[in-house]
Protein backbone atom coordinates (compact mmCIF):
# COMPACT_ATOMS: atom_id res chain seq x y z
CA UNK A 1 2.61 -6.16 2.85
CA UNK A 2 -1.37 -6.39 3.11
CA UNK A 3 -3.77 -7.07 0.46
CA UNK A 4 -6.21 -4.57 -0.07
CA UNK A 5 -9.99 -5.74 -2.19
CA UNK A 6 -12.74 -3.91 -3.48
CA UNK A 7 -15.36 -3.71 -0.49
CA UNK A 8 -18.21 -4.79 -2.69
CA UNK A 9 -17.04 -7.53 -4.95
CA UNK A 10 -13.77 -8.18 -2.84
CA UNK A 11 -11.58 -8.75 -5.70
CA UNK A 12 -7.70 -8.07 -5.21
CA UNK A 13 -6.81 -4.02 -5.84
CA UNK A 14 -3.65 -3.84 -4.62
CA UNK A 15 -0.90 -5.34 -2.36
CA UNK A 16 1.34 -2.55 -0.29
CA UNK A 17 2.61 -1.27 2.93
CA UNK A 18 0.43 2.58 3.63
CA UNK A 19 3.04 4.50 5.70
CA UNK A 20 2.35 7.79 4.65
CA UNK A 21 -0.29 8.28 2.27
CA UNK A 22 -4.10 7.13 1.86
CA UNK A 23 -5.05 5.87 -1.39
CA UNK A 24 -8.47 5.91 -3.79
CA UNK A 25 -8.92 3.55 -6.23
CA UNK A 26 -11.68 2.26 -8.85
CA UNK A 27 -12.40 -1.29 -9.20
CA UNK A 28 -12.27 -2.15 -12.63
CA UNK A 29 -14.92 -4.65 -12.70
CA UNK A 30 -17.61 -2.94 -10.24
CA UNK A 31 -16.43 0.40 -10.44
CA UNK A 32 -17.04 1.18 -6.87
CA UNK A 33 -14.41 3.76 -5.78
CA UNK A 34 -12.34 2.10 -2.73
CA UNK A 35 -10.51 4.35 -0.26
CA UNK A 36 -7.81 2.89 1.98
CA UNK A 37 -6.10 4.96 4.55
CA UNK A 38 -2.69 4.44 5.81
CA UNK A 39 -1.86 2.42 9.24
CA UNK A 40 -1.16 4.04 12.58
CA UNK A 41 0.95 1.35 13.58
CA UNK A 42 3.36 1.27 10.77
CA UNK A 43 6.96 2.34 11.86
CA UNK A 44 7.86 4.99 9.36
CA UNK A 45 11.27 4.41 9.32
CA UNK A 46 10.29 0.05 8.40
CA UNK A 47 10.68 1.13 5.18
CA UNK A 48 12.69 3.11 2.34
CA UNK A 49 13.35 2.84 -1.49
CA UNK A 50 14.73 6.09 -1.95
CA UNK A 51 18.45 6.76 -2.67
CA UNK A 52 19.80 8.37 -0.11
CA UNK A 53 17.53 7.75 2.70
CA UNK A 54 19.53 6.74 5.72
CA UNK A 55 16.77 4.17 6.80
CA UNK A 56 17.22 2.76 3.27
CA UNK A 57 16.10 -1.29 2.91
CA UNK A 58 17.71 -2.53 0.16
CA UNK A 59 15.82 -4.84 -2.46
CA UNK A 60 16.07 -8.66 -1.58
CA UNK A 61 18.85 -10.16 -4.81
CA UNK A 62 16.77 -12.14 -7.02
């Protein structure tokens, strides 16, 4: 998981793994809007939450 900040005031926006999607968001104390675009590296298939999926991960018992 990477942390992704707000490229003027560099506060914390959100923590997450971009396989497939790129992502906009508004800082809520600057409101600069912050686009983050998904990884080229990132093996699609790392991850899955969805039932079903045969390259499912299940969630770590807490």
């Amino acid at each position: 998981m990477q942390e992704f900040r707000c490229r003027v005031d560099h506060k914390l926006l959100l923590k997450a793994c971009l396989v497939d999607a790129d992502v906009e968001i508004k800082c809520r104390s600057c409101g600069t809007m912050n686009l983050f675009k998904k990884h080229e590296h990132v093996d699609p298939t790392m991850l899955c939450y969805k039932e079903g999926c045969p390259n499912r991960v299940q969630q770590p018992a807490t």
